[in-house]
Each structure stands twice: as C-alpha cells, then as structure tokens.
N, C-alpha and C. Protein backbone atom coordinates (compact mmCIF):
# COMPACT_ATOMS: atom_id res chain seq x y z
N UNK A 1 30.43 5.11 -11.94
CA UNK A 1 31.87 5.38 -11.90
C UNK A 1 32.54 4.73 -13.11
N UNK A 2 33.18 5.72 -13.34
CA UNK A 2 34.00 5.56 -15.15
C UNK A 2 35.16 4.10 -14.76
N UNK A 3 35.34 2.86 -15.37
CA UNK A 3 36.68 2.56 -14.71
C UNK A 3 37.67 2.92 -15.66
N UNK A 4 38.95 2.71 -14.84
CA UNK A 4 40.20 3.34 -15.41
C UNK A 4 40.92 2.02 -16.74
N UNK A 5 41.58 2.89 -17.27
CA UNK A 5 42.70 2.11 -18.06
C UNK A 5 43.11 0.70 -17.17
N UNK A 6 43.43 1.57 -16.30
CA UNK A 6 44.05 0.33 -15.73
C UNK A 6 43.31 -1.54 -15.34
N UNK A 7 41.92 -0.54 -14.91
CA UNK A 7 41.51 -1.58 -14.46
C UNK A 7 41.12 -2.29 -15.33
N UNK A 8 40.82 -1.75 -16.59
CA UNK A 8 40.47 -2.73 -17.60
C UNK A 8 41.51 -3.24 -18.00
N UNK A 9 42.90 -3.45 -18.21
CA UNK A 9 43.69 -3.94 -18.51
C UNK A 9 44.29 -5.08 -17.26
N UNK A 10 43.95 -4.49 -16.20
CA UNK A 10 43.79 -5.99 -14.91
C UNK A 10 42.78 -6.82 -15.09
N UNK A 11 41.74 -6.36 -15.32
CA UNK A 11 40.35 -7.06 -16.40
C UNK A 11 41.12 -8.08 -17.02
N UNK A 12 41.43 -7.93 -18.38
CA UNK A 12 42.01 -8.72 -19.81
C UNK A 12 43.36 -9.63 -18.84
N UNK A 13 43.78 -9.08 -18.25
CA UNK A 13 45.23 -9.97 -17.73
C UNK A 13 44.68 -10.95 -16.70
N UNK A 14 43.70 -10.81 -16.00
CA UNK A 14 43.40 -11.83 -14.63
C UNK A 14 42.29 -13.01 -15.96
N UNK A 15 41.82 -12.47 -17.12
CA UNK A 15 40.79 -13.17 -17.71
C UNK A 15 41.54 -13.71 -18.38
N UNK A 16 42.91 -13.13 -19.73
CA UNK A 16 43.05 -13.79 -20.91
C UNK A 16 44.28 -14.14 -20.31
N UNK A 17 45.10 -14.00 -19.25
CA UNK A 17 46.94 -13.91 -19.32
C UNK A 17 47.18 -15.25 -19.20
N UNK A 18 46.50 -16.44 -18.77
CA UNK A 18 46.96 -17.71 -18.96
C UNK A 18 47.08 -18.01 -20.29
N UNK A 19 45.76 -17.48 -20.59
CA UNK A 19 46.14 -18.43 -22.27
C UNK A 19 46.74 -17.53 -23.42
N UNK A 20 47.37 -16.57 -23.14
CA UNK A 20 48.07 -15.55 -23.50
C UNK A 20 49.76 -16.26 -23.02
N UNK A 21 50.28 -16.14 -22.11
CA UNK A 21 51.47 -17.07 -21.30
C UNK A 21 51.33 -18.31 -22.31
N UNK A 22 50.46 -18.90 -22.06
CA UNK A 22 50.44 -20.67 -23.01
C UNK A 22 50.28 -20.36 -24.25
N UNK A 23 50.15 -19.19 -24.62
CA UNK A 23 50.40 -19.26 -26.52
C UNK A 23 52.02 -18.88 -26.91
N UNK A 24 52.32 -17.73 -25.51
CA UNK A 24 53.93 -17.56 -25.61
C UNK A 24 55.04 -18.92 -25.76
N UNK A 25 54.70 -19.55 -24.61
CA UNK A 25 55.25 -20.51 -24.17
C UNK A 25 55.23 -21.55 -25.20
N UNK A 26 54.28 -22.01 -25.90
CA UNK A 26 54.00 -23.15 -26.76
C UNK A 26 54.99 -22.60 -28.22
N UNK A 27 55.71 -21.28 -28.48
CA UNK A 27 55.51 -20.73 -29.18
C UNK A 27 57.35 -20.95 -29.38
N UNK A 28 57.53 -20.69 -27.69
CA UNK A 28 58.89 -20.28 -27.33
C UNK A 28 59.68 -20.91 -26.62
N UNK A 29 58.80 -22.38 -25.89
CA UNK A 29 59.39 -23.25 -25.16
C UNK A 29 60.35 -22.73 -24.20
N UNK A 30 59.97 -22.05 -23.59
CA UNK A 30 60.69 -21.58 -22.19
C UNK A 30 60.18 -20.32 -21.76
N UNK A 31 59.86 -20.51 -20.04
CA UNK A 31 59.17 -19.73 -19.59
C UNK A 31 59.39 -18.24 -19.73
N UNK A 32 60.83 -17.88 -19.50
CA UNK A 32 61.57 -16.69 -19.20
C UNK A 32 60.64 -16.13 -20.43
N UNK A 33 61.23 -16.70 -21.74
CA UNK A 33 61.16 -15.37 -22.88
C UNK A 33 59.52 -15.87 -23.24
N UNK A 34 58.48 -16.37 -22.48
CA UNK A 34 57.19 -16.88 -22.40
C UNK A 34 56.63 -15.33 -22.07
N UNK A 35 57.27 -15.01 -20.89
CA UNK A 35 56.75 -14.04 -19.83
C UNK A 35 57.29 -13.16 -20.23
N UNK A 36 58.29 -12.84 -21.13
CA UNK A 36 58.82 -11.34 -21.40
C UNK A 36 57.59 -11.37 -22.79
N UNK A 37 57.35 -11.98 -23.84
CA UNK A 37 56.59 -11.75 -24.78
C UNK A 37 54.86 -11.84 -24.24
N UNK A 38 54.63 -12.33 -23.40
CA UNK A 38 53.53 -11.67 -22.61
C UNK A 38 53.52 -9.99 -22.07
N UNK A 39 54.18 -9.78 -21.40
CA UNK A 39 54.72 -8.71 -21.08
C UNK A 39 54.48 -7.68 -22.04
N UNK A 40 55.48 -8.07 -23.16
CA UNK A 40 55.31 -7.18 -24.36
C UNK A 40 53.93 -6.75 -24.96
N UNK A 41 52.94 -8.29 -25.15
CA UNK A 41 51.87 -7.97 -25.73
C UNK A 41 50.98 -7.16 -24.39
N UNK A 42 50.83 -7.03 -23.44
CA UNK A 42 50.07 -5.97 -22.77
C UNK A 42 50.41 -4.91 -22.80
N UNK A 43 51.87 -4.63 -22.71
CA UNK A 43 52.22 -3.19 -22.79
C UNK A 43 51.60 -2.56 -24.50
N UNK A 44 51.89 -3.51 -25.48
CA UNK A 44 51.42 -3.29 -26.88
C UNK A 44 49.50 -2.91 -26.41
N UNK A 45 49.04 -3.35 -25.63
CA UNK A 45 48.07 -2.79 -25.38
C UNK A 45 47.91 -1.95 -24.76
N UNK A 46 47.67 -1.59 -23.85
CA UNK A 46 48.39 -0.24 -23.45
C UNK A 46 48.77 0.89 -24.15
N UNK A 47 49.44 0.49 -24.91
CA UNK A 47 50.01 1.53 -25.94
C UNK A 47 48.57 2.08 -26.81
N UNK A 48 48.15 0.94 -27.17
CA UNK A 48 46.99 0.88 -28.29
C UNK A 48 45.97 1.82 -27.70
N UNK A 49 45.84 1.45 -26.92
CA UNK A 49 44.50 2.05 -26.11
C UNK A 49 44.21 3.43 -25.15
N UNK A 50 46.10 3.96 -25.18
CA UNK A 50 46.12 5.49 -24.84
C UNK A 50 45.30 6.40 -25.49
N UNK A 51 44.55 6.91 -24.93
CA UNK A 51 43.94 8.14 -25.63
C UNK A 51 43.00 7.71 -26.53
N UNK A 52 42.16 6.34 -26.82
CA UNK A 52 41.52 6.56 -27.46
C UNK A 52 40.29 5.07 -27.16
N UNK A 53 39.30 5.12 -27.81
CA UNK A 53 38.29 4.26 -26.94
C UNK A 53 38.85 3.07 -28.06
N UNK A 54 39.67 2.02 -27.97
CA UNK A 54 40.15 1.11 -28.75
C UNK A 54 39.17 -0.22 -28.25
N UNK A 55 38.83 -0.16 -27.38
CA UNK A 55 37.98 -1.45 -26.66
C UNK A 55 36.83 -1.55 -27.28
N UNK A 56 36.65 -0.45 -28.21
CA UNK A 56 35.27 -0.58 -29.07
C UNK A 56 35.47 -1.15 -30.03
N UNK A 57 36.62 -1.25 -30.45
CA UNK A 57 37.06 -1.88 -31.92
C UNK A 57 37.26 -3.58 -31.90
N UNK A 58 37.46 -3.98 -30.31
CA UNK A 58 37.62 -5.09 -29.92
C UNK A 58 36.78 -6.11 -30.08
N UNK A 59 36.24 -7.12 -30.74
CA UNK A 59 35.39 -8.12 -30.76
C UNK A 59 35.56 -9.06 -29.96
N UNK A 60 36.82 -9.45 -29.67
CA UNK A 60 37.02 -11.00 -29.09
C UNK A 60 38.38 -10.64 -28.86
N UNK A 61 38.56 -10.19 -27.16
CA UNK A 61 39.67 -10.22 -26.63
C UNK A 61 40.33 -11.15 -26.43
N UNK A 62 40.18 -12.68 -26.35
CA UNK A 62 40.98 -13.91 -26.49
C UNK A 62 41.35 -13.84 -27.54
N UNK A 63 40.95 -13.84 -28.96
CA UNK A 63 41.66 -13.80 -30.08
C UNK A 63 42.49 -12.77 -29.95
N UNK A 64 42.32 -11.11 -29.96
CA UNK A 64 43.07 -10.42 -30.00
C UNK A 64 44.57 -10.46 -29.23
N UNK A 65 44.39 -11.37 -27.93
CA UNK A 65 45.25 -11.04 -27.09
C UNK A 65 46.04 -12.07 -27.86
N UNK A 66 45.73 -13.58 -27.89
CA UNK A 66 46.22 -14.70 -28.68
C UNK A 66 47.50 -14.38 -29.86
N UNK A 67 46.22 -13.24 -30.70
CA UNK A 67 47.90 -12.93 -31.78
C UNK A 67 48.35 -11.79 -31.23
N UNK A 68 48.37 -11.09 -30.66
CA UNK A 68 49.01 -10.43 -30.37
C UNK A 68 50.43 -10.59 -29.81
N UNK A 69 49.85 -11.51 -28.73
CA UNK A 69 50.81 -12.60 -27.97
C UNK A 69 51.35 -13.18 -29.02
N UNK A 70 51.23 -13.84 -29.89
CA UNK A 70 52.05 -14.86 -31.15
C UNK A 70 53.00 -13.68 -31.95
N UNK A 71 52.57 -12.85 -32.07
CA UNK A 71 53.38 -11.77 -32.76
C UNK A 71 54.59 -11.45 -31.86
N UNK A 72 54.61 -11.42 -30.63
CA UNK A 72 55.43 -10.50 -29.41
C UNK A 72 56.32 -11.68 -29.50
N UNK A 73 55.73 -13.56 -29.59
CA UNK A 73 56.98 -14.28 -29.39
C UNK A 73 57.62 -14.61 -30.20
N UNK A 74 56.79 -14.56 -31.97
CA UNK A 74 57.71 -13.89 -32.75
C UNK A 74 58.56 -13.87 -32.91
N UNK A 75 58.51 -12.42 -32.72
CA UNK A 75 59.34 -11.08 -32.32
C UNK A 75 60.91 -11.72 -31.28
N UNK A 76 60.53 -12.06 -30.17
CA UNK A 76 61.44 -13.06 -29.42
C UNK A 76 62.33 -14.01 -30.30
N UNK A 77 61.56 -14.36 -30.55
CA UNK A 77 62.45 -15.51 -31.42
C UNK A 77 63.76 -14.79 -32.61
N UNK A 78 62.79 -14.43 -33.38
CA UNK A 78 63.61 -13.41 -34.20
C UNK A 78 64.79 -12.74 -32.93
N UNK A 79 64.71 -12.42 -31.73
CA UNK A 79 65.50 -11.61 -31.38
C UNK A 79 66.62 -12.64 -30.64
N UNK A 80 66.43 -14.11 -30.89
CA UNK A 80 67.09 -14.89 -30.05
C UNK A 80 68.75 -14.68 -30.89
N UNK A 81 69.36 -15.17 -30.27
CA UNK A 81 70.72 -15.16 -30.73
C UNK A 81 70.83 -16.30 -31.60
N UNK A 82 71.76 -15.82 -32.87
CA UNK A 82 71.35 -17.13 -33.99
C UNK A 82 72.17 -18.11 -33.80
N UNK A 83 73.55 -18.35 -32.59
CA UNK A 83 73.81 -20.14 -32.29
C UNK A 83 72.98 -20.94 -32.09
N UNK A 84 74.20 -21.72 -32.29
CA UNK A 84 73.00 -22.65 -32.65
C UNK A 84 73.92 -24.50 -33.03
N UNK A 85 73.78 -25.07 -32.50
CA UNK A 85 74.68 -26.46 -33.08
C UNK A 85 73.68 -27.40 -33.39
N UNK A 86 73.57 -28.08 -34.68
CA UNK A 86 72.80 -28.80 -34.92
C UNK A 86 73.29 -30.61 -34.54
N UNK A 87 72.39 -31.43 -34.44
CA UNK A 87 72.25 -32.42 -33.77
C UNK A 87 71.78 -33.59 -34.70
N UNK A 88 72.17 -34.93 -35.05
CA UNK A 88 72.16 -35.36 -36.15
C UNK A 88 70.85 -36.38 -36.18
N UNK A 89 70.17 -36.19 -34.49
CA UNK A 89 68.66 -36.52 -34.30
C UNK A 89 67.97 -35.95 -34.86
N UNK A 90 67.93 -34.81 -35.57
CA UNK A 90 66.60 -33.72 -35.83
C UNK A 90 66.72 -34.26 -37.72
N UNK A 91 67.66 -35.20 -38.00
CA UNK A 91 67.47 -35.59 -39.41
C UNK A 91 66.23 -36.24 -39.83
N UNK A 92 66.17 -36.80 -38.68
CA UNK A 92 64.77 -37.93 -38.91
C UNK A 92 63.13 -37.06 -39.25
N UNK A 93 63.13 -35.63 -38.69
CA UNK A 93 62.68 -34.58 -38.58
C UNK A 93 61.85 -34.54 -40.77
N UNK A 94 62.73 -34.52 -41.38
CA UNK A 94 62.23 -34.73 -42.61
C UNK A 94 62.68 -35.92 -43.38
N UNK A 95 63.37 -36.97 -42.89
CA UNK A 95 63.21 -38.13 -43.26
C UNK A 95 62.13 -38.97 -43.35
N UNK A 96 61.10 -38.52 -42.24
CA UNK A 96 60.03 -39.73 -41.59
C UNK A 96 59.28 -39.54 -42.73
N UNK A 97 58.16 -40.36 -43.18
CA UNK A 97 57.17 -40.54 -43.71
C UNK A 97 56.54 -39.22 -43.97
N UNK A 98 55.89 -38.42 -42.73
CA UNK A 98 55.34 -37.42 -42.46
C UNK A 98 55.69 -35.94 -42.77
N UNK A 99 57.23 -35.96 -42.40
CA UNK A 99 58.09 -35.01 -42.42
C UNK A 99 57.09 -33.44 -42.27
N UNK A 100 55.97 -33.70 -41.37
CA UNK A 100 55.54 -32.70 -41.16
C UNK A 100 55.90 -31.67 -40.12
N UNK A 101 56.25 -30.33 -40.15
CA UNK A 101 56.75 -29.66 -38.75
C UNK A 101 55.77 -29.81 -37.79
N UNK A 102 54.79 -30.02 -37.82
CA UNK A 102 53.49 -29.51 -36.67
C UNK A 102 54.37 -30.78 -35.62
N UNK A 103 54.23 -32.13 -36.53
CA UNK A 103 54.49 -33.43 -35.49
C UNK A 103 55.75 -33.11 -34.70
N UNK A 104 56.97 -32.63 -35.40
CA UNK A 104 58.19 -32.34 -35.25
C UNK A 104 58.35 -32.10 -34.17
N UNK A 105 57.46 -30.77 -34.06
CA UNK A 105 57.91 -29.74 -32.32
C UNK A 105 57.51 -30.31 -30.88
N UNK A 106 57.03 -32.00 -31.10
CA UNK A 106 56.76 -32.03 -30.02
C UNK A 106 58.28 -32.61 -29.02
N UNK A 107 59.60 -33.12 -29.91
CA UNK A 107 60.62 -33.33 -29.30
C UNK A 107 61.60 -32.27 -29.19
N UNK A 108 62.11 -31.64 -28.28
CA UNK A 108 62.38 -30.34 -27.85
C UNK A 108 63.58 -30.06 -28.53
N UNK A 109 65.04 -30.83 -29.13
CA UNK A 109 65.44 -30.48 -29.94
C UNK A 109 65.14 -29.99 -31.66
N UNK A 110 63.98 -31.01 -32.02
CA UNK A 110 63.34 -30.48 -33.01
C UNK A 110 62.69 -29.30 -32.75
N UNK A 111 61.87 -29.13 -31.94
CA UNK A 111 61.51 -27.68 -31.49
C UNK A 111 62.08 -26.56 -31.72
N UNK A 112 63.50 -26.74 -31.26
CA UNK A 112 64.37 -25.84 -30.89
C UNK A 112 64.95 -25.30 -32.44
N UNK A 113 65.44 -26.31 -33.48
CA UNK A 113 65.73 -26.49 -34.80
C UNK A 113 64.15 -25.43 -35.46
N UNK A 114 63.18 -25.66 -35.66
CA UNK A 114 61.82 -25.62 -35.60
C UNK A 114 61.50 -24.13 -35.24
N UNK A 115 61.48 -23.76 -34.19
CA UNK A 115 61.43 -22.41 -33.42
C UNK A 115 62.82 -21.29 -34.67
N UNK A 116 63.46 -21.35 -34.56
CA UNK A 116 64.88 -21.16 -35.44
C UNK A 116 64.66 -20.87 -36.58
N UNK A 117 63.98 -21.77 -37.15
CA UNK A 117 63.78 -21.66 -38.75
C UNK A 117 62.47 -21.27 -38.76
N UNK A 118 61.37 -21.00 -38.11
CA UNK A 118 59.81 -20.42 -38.39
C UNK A 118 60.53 -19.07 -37.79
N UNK A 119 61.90 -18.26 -37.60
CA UNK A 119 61.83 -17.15 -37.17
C UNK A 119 62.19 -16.15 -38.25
N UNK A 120 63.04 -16.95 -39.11
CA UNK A 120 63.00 -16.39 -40.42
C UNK A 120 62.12 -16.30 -41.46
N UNK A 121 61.01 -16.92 -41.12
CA UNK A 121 59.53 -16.86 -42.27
C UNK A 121 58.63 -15.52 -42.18
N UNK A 122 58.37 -14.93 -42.75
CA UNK A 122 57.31 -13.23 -42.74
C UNK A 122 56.83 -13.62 -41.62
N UNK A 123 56.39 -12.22 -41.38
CA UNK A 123 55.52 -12.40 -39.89
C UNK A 123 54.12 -13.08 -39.99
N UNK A 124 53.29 -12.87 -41.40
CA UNK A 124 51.65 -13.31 -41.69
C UNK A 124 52.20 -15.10 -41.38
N UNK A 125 53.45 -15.50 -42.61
CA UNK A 125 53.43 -17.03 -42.53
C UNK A 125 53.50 -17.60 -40.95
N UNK A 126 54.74 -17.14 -40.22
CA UNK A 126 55.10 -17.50 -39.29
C UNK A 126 53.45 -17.68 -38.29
N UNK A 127 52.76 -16.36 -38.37
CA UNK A 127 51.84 -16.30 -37.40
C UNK A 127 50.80 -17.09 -37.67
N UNK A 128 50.23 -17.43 -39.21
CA UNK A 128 49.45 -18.44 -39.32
C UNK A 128 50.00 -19.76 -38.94
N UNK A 129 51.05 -20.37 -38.99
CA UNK A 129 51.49 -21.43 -38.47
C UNK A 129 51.62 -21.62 -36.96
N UNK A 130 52.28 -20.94 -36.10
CA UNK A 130 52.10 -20.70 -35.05
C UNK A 130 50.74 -21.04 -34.20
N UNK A 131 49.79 -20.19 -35.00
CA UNK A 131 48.29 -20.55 -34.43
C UNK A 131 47.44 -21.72 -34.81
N UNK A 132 47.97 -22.41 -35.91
CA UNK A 132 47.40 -23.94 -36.24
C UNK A 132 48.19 -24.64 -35.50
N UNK A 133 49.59 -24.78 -35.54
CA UNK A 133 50.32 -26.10 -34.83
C UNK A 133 50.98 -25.89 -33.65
N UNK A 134 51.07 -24.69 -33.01
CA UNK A 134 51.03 -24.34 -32.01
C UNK A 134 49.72 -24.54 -30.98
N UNK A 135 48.78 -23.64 -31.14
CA UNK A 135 47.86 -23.06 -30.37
C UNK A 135 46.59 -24.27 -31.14
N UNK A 136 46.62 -24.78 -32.32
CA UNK A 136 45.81 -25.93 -33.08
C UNK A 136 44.57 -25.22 -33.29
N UNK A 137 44.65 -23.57 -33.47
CA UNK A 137 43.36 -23.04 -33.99
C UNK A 137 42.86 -23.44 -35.41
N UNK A 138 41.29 -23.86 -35.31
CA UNK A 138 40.76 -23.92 -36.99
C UNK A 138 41.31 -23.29 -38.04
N UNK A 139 41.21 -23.54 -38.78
CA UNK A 139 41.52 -22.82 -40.47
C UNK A 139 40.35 -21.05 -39.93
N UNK A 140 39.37 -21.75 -39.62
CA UNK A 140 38.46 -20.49 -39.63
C UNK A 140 38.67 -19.78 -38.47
N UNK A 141 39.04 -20.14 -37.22
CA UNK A 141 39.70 -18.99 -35.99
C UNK A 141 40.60 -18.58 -36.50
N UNK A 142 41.50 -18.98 -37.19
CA UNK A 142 42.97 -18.40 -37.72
C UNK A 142 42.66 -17.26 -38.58
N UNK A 143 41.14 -17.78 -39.75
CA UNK A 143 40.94 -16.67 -40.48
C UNK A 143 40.22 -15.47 -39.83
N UNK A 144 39.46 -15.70 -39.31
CA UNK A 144 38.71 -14.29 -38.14
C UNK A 144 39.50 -14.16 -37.69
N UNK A 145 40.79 -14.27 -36.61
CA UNK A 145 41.45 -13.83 -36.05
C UNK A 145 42.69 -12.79 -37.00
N UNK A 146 43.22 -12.98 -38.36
CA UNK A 146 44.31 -12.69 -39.09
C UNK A 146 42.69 -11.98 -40.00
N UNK A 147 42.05 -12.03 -40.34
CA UNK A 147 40.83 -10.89 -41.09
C UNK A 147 41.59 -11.32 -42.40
N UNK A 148 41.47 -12.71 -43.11
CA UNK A 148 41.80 -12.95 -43.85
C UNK A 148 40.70 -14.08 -44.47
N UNK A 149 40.65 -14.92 -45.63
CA UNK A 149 39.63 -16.07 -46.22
C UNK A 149 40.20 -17.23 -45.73
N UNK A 150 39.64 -18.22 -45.23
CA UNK A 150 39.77 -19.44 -44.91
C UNK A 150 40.74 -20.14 -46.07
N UNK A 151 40.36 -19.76 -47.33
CA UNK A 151 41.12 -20.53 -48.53
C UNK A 151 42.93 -19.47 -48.66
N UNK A 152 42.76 -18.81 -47.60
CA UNK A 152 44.23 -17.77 -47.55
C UNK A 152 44.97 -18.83 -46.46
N UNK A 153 44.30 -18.70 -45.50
CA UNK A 153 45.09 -19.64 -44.52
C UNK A 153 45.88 -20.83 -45.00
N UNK A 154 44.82 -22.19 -45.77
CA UNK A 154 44.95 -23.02 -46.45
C UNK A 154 46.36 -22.80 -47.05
N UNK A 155 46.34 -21.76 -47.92
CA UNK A 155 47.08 -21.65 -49.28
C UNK A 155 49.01 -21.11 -48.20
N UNK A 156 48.73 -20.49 -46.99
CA UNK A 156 49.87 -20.21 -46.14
C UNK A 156 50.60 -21.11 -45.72
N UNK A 157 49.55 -21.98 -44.91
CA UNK A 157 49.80 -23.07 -44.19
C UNK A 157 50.95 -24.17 -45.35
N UNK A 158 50.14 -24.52 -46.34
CA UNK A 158 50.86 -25.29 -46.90
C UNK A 158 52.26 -24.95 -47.77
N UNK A 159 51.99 -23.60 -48.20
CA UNK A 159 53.67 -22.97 -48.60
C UNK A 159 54.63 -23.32 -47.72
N UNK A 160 53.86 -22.58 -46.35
CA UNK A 160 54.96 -22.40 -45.05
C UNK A 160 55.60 -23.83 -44.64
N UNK A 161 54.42 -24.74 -44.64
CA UNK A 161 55.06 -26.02 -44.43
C UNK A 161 56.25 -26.37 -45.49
N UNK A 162 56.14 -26.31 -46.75
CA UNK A 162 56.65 -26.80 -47.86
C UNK A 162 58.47 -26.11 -47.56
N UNK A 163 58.14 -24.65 -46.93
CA UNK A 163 59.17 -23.79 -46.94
C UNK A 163 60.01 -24.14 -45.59
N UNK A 164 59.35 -24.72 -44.75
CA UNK A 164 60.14 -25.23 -43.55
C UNK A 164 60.16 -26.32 -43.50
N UNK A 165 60.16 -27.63 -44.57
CA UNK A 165 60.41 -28.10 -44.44
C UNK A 165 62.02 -28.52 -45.34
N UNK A 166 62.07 -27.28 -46.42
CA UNK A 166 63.09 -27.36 -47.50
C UNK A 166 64.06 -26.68 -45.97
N UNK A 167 64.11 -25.62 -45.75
CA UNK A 167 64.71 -25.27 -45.33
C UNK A 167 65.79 -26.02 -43.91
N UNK A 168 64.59 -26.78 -43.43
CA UNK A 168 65.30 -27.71 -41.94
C UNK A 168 65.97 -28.66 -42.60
N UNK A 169 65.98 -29.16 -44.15
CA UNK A 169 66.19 -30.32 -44.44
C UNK A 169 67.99 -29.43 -45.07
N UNK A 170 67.67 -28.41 -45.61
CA UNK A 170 69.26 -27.76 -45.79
C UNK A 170 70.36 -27.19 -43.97
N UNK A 171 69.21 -27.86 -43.25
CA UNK A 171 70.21 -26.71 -41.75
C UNK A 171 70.39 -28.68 -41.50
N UNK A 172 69.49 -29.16 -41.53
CA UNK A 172 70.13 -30.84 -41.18
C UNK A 172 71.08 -31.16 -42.23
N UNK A 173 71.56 -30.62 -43.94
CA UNK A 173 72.23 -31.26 -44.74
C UNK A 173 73.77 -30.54 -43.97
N UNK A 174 73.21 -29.40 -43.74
CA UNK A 174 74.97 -28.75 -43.35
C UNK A 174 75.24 -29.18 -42.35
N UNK A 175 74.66 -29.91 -40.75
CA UNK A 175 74.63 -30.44 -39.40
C UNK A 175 75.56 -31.37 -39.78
N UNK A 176 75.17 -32.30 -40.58
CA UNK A 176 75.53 -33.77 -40.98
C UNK A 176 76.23 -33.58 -41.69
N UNK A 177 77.17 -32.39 -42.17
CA UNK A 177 78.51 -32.62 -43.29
C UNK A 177 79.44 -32.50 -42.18
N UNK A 178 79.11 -31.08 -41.38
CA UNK A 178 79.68 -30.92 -40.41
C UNK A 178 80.48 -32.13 -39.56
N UNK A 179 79.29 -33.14 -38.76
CA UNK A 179 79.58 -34.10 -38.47
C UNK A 179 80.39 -35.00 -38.50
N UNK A 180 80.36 -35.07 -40.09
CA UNK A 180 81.08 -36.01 -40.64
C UNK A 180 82.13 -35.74 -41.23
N UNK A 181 82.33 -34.80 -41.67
CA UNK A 181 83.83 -33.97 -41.46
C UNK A 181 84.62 -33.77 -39.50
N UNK A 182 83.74 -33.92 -39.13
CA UNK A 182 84.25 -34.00 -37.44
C UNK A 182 84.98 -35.26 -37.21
N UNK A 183 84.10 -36.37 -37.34
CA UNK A 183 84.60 -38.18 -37.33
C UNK A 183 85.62 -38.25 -38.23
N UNK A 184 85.66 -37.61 -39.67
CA UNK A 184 86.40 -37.94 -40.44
C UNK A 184 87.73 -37.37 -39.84
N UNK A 185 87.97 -36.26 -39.39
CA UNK A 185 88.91 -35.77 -38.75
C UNK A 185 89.37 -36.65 -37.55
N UNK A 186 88.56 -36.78 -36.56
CA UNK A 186 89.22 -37.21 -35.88
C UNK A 186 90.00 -38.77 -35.94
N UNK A 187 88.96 -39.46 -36.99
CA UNK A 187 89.94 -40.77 -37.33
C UNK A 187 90.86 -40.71 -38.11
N UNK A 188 90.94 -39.80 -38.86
CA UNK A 188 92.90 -39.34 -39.40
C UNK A 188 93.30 -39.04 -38.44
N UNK A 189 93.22 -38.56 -37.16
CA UNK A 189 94.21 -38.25 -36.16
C UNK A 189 94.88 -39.09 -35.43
C-alpha cells in the first residue's frame, strides 16, 4: 500500500516538528509567531511536494526542515511591525569587550533589539547567522545545509557580525540621544 501525502507529512511533523518549533522559537522568541512560522514551513512543504516525487531530492529532512523553518521565521520577523522603543540597557550590547551578537541574544531585550536588526540583513546572511548562534550549527552543517563552502559561511558569518554590530551600535546611538534629549527636557521644565 502506496502511503499518502499526507501521511508522510504526519511522518516529518511527529519526527522533525519539535526541533523545527525550537529553531522558530530560538529565532523569534515567542511562541505565537514560533508556531505560525512552523506552520508556514510545512505548508511550504506541502506545496513543494504536490505533484511531484520531491522526497527523492531530500537527503536529510532535519536539515531541510531546520532551514526551512529559519527562513519562514525570517520571513516573520521581517513581517513584524517596525516599533519599536529602544532601551539604554542594550548599550552595553556593543560596549562590552566582546560586543559579539551571538552572546547578546541571550538577554531578551537585546534579543528583541537583535531579532530587529538581523531582519533587515539578506535572507543567505540572516540565515547563516541564525543557524550558528541561534540553532549553534557547525560551520560545516551550515555549509551542507545552505549547499555552500565552509570558507563561504566563515566569510558571512563575520561580515554579518561586523554589519550587526555597526548597525545596533547606530539604533543604540539614536536610543541614547533620544533619551537624553528626554531628561534634558524634562529638567528645563
């Protein structure tokens, strides 16, 4: 007996959908738009796989589902609404020693700052980053997974960093004028 579409796609969801959900989630820090970009990436399968034997093309459905999933939250992010008030904690963010984003996202306003600004980066940068300091895949899962050279990843990773970190350090310079045009105001009053 032939099985159906379906069931193979209850297959991939009862096998990969946790760690599919936990790549959303790590991605997007909140469940809701966790589970809608899950969502998305199965139906994106689904789609893929109408009408044609696509499961042959498949090597490694955890990877596949993984970016797929990273792409869909993405996608989310990009679709979040761009308010946004910045907070004069997230300075320390590229002040510290490190001023690396990976360390950054683990305090949820930096996150949030963080999430924001990796939504405006191409989709290749965003998604290679995502899957190292997100999900903490190798240089070399990142490259089998993106069908790219290990020395490509490398060469992403560190732009992207370089590029988010110029960039958080101009959304913290305007936070903190803001600010201080706020105090300054209110003590002339």
């Amino acid at each position: 007996m032939q099985r159906t579409q379906a069931d193979q796609v209850a297959e991939l969801v009862e096998r990969y959908g946790r760690m599919a959900y936990t790549t959303a989630y790590r991605i997007l820090g909140n469940a809701q738009d966790a589970e809608d970009a899950l969502q998305e990436a199965f139906l994106r399968l689904v789609r893929r796989s109408r009408g044609s034997e696509a499961s042959d093309e498949v090597r490694d459905w955890g990877a596949y589902l993984r970016t797929v999933t990273a792409r869909c939250a993405i996608d989310v992010l990009r679709g979040r609404s761009k308010r946004c008030v910045e907070h004069a904690e997230a300075i320390d963010l590229v002040e510290s020693d490190e001023g690396d984003p990976c360390r950054a996202a683990s305090d949820e306003e930096k996150a949030a700052m963080l999430r924001r600004t990796l939504s405006l980066m191409s989709e290749r940068d965003a998604e290679v980053f995502v899957l190292r300091c997100f999900d903490d895949l190798s240089y070399e899962a990142i490259a089998a997974q993106m069908n790219i050279s290990v020395g490509q990843v490398g060469v992403i990773l560190h732009r992207t960093r370089n590029r988010l970190r110029d960039m958080l350090k101009g959304q913290m310079g305007t936070a903190a004028a803001r600010m201080k045009r706020g105090n300054h105001d209110v003590g002339a009053a």
